[in-house]
N, C-alpha and C. Protein backbone atom coordinates (compact mmCIF):
# COMPACT_ATOMS: atom_id res chain seq x y z
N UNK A 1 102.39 109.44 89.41
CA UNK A 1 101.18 108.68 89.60
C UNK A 1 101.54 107.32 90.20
N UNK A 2 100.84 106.99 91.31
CA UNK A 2 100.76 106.23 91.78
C UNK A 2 100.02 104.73 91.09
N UNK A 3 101.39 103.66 90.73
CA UNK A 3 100.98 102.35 89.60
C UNK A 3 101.17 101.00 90.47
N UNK A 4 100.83 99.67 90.21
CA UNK A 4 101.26 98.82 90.50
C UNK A 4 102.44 98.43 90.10
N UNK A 5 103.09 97.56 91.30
CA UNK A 5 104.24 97.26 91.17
C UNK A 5 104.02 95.16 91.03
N UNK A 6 104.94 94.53 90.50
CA UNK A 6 104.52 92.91 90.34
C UNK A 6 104.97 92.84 91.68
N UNK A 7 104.10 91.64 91.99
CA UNK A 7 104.98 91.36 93.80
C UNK A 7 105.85 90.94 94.03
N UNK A 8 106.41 90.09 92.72
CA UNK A 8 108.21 89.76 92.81
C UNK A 8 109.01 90.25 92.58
N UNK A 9 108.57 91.89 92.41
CA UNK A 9 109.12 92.85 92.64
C UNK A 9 109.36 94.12 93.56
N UNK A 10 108.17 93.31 94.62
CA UNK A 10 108.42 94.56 95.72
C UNK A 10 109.46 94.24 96.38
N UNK A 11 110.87 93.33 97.04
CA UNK A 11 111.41 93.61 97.29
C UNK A 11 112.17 94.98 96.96
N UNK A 12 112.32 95.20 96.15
CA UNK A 12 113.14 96.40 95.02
C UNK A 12 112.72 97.76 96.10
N UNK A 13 111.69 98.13 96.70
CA UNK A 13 110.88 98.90 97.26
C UNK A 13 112.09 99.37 98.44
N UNK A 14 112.47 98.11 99.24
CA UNK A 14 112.78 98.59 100.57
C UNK A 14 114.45 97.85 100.26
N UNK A 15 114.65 97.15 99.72
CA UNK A 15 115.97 97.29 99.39
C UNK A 15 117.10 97.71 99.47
N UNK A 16 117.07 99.07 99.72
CA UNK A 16 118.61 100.33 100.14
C UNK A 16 118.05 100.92 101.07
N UNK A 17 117.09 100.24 101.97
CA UNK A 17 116.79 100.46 103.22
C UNK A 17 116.82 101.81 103.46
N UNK A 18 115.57 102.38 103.28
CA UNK A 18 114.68 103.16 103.37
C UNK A 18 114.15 103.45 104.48
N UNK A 19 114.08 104.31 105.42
CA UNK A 19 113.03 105.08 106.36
C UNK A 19 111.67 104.99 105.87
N UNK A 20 110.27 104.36 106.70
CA UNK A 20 109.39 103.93 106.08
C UNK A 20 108.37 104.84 107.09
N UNK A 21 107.19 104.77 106.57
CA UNK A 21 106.33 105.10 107.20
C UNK A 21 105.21 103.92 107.35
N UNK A 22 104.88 103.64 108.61
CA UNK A 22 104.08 102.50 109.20
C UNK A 22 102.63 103.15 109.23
N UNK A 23 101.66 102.26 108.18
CA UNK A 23 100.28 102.90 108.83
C UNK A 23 99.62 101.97 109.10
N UNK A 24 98.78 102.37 110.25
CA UNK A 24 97.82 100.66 110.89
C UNK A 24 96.14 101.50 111.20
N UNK A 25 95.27 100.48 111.26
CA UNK A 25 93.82 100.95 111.55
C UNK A 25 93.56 99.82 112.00
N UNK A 26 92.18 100.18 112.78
CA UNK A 26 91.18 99.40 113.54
C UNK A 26 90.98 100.01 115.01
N UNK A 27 89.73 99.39 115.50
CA UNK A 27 88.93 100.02 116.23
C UNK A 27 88.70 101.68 116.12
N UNK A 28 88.29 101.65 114.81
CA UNK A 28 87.68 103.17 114.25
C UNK A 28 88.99 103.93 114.15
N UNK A 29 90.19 103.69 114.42
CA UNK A 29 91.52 104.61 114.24
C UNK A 29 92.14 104.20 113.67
N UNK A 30 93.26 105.20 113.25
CA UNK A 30 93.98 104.74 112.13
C UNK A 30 95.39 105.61 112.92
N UNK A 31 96.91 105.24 112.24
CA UNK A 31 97.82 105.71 112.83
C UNK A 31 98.99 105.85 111.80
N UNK A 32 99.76 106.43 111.62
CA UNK A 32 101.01 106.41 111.18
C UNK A 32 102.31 107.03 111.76
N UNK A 33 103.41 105.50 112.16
CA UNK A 33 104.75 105.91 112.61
C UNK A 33 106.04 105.52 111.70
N UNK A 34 106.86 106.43 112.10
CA UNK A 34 108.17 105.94 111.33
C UNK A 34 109.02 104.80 111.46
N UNK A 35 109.90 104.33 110.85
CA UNK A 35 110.59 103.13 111.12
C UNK A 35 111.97 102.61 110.47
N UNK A 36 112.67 102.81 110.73
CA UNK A 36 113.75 102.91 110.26
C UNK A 36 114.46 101.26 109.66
N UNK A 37 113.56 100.79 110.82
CA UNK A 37 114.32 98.71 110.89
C UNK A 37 113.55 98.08 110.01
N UNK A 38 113.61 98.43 108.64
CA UNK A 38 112.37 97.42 107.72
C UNK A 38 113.19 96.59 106.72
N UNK A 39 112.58 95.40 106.36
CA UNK A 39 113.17 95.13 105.56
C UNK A 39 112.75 93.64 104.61
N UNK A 40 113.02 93.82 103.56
CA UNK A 40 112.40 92.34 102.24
C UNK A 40 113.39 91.22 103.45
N UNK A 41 112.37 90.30 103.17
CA UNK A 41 113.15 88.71 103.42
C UNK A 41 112.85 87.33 102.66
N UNK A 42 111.80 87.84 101.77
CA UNK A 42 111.58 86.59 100.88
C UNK A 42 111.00 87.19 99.12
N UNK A 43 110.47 86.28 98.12
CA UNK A 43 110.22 87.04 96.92
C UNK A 43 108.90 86.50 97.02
N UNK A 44 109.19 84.93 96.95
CA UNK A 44 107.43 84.63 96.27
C UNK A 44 106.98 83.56 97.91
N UNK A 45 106.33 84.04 98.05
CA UNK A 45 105.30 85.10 98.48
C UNK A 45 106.43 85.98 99.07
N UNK A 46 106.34 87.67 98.54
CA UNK A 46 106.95 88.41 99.12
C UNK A 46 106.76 88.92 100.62
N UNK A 47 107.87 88.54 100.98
CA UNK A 47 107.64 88.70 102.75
C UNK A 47 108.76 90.28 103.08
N UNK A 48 107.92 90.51 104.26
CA UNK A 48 108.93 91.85 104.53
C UNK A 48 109.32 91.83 106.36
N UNK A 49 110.10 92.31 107.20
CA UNK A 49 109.80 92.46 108.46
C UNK A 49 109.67 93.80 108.76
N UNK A 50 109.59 94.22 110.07
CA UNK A 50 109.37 95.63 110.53
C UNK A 50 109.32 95.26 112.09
N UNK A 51 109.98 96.49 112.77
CA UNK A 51 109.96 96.52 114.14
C UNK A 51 109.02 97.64 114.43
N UNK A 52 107.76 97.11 115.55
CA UNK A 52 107.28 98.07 115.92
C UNK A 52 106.91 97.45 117.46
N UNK A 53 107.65 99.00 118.24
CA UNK A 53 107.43 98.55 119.85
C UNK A 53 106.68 98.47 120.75
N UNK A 54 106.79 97.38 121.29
CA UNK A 54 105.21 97.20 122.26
C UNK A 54 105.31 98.54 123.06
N UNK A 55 103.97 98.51 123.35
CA UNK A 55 103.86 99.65 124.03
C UNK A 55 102.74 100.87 123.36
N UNK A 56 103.34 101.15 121.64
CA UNK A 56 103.09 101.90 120.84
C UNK A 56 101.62 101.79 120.73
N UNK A 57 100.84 103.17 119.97
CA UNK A 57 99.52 103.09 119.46
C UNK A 57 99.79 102.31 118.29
N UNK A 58 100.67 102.31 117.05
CA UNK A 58 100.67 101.52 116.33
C UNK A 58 100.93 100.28 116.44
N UNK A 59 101.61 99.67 117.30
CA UNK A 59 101.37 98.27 117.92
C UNK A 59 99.53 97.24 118.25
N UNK A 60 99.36 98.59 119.24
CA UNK A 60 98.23 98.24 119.31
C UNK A 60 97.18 97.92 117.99
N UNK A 61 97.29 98.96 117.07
CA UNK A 61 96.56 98.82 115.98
C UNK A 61 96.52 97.28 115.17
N UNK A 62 97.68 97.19 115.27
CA UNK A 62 98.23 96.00 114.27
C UNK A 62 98.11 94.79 115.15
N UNK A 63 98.55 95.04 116.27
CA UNK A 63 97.78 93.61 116.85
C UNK A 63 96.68 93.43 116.70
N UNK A 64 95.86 94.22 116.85
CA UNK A 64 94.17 94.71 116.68
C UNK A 64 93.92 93.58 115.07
N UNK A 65 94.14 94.30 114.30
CA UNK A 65 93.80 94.02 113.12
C UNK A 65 94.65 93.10 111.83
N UNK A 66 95.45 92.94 111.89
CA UNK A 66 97.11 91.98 112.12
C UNK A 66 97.37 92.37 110.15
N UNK A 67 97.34 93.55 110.02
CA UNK A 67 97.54 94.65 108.91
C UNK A 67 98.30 95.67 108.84
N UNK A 68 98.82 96.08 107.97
CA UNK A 68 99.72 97.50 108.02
C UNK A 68 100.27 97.73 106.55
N UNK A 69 100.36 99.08 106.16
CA UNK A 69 101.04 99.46 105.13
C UNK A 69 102.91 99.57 105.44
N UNK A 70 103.78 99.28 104.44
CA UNK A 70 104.85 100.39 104.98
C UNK A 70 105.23 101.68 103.82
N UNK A 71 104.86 102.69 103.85
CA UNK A 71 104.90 103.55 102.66
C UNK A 71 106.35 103.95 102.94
N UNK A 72 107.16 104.39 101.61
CA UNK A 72 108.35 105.00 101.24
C UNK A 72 108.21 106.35 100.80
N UNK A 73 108.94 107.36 102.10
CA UNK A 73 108.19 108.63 101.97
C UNK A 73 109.75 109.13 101.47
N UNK A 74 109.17 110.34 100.42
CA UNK A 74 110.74 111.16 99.75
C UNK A 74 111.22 112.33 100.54
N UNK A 75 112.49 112.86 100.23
CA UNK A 75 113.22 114.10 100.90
C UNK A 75 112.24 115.15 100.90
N UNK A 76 111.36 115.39 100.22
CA UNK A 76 110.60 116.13 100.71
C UNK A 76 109.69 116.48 101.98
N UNK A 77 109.48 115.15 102.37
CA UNK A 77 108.95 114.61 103.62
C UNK A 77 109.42 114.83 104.57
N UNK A 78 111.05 114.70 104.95
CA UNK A 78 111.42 114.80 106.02
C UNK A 78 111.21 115.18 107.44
N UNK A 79 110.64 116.34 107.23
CA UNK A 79 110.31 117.51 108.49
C UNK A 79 108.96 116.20 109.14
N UNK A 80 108.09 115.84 108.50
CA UNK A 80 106.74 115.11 108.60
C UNK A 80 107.50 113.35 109.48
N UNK A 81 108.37 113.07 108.71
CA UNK A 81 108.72 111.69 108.69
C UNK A 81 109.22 111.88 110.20
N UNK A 82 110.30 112.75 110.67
CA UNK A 82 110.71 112.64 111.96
C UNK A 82 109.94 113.38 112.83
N UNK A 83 108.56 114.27 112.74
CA UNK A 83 107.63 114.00 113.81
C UNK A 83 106.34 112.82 113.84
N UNK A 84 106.83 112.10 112.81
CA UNK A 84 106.04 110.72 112.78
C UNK A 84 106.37 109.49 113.45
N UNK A 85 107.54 109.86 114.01
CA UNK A 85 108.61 108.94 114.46
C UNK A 85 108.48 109.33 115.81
N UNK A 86 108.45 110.37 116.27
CA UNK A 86 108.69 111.27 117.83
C UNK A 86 107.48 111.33 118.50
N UNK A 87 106.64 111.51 117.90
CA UNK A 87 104.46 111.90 118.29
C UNK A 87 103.85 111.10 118.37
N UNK A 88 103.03 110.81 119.64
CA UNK A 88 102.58 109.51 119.45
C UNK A 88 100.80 109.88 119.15
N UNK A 89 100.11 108.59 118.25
CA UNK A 89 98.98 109.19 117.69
C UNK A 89 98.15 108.69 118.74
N UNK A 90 98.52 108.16 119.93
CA UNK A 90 97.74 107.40 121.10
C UNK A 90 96.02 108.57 121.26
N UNK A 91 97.17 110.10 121.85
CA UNK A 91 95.93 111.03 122.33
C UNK A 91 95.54 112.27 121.52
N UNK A 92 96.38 111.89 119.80
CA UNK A 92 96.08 113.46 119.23
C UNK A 92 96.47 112.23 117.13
N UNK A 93 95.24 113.23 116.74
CA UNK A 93 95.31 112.70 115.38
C UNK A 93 96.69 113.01 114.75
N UNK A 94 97.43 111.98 114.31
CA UNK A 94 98.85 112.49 113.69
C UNK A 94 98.79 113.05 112.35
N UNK A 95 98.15 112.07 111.22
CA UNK A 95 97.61 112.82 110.49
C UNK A 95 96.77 113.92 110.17
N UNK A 96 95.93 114.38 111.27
CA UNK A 96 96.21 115.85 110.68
C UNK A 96 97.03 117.08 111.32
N UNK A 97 97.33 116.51 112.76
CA UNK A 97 98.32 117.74 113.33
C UNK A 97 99.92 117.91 112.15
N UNK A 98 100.04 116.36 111.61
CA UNK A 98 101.24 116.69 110.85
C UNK A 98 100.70 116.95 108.85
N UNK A 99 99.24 117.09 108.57
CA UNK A 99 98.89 117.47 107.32
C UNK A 99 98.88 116.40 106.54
N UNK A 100 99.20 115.17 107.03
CA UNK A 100 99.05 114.20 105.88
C UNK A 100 97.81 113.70 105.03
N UNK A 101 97.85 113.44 103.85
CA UNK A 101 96.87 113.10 103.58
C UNK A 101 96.86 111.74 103.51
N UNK A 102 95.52 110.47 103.40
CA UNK A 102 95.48 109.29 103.13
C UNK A 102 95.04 108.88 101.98
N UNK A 103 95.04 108.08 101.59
CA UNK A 103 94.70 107.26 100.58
C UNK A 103 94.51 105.90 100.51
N UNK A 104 93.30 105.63 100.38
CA UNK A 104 92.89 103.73 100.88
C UNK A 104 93.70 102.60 99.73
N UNK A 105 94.27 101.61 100.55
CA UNK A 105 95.06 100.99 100.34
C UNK A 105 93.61 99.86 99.13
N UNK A 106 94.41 99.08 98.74
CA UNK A 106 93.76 98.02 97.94
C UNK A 106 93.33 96.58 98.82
N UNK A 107 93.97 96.03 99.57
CA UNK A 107 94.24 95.06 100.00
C UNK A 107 93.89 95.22 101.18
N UNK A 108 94.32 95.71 102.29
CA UNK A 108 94.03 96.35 103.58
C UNK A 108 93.59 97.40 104.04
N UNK A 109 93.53 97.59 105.50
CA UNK A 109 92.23 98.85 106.00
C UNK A 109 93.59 99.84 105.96
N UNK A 110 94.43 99.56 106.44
CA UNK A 110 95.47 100.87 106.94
C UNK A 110 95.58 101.30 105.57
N UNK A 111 95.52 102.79 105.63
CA UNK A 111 96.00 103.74 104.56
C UNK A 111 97.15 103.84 103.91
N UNK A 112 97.41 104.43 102.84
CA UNK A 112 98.32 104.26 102.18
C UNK A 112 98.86 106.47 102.94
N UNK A 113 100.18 106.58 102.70
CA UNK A 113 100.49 107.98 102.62
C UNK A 113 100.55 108.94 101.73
N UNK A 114 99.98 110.04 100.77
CA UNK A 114 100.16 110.23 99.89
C UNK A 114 101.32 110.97 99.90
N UNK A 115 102.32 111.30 98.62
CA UNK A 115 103.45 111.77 98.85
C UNK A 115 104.71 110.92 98.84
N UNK A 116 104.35 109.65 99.12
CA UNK A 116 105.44 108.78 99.20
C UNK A 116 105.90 108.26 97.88
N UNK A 117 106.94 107.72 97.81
CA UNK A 117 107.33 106.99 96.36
C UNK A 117 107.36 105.66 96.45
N UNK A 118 107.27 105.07 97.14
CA UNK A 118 106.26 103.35 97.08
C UNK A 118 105.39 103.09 98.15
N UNK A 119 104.71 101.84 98.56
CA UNK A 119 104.00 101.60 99.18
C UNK A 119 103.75 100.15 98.96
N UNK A 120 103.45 99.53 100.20
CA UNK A 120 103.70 97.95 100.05
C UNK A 120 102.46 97.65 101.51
N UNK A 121 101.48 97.16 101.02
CA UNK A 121 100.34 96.49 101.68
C UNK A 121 100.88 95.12 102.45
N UNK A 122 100.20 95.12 104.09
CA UNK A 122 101.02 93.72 104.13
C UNK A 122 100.16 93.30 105.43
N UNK A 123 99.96 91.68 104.99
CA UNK A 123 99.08 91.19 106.31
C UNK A 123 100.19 90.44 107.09
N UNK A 124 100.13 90.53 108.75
CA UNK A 124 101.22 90.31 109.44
C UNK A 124 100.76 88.51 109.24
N UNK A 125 101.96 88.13 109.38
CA UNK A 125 102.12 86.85 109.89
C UNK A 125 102.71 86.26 110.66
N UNK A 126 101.36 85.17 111.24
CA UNK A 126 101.53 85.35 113.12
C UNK A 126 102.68 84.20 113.78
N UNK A 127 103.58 85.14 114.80
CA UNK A 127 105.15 84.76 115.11
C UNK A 127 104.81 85.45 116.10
N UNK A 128 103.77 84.69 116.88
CA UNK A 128 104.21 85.54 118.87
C UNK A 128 105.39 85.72 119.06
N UNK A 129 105.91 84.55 119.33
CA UNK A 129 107.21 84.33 120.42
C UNK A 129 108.16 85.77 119.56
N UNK A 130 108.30 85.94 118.66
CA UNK A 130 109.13 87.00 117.44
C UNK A 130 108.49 88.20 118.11
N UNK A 131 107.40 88.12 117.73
CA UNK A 131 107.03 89.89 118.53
C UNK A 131 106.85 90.04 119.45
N UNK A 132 106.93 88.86 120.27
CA UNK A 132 107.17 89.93 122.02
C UNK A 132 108.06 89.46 122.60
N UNK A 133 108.93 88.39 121.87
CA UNK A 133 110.35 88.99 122.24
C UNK A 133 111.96 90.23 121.71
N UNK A 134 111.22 90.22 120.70
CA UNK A 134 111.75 91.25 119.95
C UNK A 134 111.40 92.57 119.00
N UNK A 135 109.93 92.48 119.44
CA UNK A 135 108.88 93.41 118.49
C UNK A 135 108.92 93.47 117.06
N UNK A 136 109.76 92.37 116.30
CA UNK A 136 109.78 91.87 115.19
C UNK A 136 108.54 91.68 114.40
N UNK A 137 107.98 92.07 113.55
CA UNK A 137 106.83 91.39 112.95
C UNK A 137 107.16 91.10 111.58
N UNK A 138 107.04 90.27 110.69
CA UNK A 138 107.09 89.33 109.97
C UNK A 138 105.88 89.52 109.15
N UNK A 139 105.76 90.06 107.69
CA UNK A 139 104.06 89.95 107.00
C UNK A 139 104.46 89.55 105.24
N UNK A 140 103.67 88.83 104.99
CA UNK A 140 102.91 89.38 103.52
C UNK A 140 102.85 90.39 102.99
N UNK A 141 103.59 90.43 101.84
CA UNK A 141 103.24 91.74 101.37
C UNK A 141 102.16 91.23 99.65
N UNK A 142 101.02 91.70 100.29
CA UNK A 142 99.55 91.40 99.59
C UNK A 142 99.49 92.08 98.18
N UNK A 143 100.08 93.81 98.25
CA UNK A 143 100.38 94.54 96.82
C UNK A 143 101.19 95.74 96.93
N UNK A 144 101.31 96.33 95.90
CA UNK A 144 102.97 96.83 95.84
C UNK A 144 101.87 97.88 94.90
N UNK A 145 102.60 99.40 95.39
CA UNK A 145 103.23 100.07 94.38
C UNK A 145 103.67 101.01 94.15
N UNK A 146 104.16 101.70 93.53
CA UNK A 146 105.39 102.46 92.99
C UNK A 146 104.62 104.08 91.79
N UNK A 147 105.81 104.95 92.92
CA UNK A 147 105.34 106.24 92.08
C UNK A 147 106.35 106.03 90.84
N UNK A 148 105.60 106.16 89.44
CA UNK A 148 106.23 105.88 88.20
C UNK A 148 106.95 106.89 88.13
N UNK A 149 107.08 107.98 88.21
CA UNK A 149 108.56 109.63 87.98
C UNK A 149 109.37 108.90 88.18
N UNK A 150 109.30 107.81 89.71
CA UNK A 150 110.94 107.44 89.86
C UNK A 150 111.18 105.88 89.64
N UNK A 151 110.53 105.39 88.79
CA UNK A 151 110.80 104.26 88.69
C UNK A 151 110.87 103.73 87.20
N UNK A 152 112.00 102.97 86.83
CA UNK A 152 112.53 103.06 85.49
C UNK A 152 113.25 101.92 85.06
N UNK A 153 112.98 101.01 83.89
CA UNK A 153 113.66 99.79 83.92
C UNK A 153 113.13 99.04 84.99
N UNK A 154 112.85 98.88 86.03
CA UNK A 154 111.95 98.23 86.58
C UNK A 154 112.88 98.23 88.00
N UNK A 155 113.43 99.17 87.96
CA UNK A 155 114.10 99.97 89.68
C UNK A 155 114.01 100.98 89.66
N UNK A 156 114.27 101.72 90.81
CA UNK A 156 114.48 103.05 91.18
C UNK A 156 115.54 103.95 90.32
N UNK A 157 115.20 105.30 90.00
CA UNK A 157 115.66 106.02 89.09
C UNK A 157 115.09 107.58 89.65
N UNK A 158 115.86 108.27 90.20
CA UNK A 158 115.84 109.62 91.31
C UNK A 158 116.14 110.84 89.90
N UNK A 159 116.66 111.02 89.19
CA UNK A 159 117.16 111.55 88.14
C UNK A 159 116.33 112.72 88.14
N UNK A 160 114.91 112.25 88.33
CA UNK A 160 113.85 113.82 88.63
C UNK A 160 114.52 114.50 89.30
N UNK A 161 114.92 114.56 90.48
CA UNK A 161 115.14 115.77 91.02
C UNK A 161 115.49 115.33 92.49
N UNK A 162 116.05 115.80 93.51
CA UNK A 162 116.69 115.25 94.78
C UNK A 162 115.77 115.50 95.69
N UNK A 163 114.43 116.02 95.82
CA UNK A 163 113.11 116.09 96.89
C UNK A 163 112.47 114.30 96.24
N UNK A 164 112.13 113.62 95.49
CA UNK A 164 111.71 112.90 95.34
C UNK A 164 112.80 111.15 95.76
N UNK A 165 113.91 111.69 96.04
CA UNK A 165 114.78 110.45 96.33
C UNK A 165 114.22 109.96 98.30
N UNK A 166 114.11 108.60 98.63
CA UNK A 166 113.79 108.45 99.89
C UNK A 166 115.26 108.43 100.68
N UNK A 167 114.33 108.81 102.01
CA UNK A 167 115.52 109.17 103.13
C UNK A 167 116.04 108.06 103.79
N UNK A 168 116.94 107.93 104.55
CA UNK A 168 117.28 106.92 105.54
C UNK A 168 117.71 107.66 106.62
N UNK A 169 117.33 107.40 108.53
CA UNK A 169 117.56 107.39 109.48
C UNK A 169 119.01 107.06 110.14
N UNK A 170 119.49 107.84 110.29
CA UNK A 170 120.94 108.03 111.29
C UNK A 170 120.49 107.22 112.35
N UNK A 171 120.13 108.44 113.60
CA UNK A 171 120.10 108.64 114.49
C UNK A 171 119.43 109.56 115.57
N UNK A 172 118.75 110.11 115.89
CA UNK A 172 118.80 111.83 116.66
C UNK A 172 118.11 112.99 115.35
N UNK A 173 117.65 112.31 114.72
CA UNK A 173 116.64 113.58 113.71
C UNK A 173 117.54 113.33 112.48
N UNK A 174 119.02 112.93 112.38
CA UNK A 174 119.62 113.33 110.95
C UNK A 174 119.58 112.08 110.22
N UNK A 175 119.64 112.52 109.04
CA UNK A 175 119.16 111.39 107.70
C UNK A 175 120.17 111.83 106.57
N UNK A 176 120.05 110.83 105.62
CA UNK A 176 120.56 111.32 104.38
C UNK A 176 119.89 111.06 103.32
N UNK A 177 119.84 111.47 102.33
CA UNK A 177 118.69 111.13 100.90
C UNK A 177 119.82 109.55 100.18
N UNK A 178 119.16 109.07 99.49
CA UNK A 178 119.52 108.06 98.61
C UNK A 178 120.07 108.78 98.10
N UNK A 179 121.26 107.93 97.09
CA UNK A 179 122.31 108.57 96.21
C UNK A 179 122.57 108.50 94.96
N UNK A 180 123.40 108.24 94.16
CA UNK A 180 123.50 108.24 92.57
C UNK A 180 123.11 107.01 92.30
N UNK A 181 122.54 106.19 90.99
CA UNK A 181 122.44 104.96 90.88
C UNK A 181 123.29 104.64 89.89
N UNK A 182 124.48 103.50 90.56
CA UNK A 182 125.61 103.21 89.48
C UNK A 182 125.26 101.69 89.37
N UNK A 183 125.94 101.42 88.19
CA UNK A 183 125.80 100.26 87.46
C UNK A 183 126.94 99.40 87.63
N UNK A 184 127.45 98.61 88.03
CA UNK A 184 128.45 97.37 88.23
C UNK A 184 128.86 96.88 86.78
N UNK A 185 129.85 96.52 86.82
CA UNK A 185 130.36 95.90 85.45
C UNK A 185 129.94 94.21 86.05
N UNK A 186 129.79 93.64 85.05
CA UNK A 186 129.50 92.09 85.06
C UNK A 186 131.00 91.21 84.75
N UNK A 187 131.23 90.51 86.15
CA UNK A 187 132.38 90.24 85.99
C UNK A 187 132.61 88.83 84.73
């Protein structure tokens, strides 16, 4: 079940850098692409970045409406996540040629993904010169949250089962799932 997460705790979300799924809306559409380049950069106010390339329908969206989710989709996903990444939703609905379902976010218009094991709401914050020289965007992250199966002590905890651990992006279609969670001795 899908719970809130505290916001000085959504870094924790994208952290071991995660393959994400980008969703954006406005002007009556809505979109979701993959993204491999995401990542926490602040706590309070929790800030996150994300690369998304000009050019893109999801670009467009988010300039449009200056909003976006980034959901954390699990090994189960895979097959979905890398034609989310490859398809563009410009001239054909992605969500439903690829079956996804949505789920309305709290905070913002873009949808949340169902299926994923977190999700982090986020209003962009505005850094022209950053996004069109580097398609960098820079946001707020407004609310957080976290599928409870895998979340424990107040981090990630995969122990369910290896379809629910999130993926990370190689290269060329191949990925690997997240891995064991070990504990450090305190020096």
């Amino acid at each position: 079940m899908r719970v809130p997460l505290e916001l000085r705790r959504a870094y924790k979300l994208l952290n071991h850098g995660p393959t994400t799924l980008v969703t954006s809306a406005a002007k009556g559409r809505t979109n979701v692409m993959a993204a491999a380049w995401t990542m926490p950069i602040d706590f309070d106010p929790p800030k996150v970045s994300v690369v998304i390339a000009e050019g893109t329908f999801t670009r467009e969206l988010v300039d449009a409406s200056g909003e976006f989710t980034l959901c954390v989709p699990a090994r189960a996903q895979l097959d979905l996540v890398y034609a989310a990444g490859t398809d563009s939703g410009r001239d054909e609905d992605k969500w439903a040629a690829l079956g996804l379902k949505a789920a309305p976010a709290s905070r913002v218009k873009a949808p949340l993904v169902e299926g994923c094991v977190g999700w982090l709401e986020c209003r962009v914050l505005p850094e022209p010169d950053v996004q069109r020289k580097y398609d960098l965007f820079i946001a707020e992250v407004v609310a957080a949250w976290v599928e409870d199966s895998v979340w424990k002590d107040g981090g990630w905890d995969f122990s369910a089962g290896d379809d629910s651990r999130p993926i990370h992006h190689l290269a060329g279609g191949v990925f690997f799932a997240t891995g064991e969670r070990l504990q450090a001795r305190k020096p």
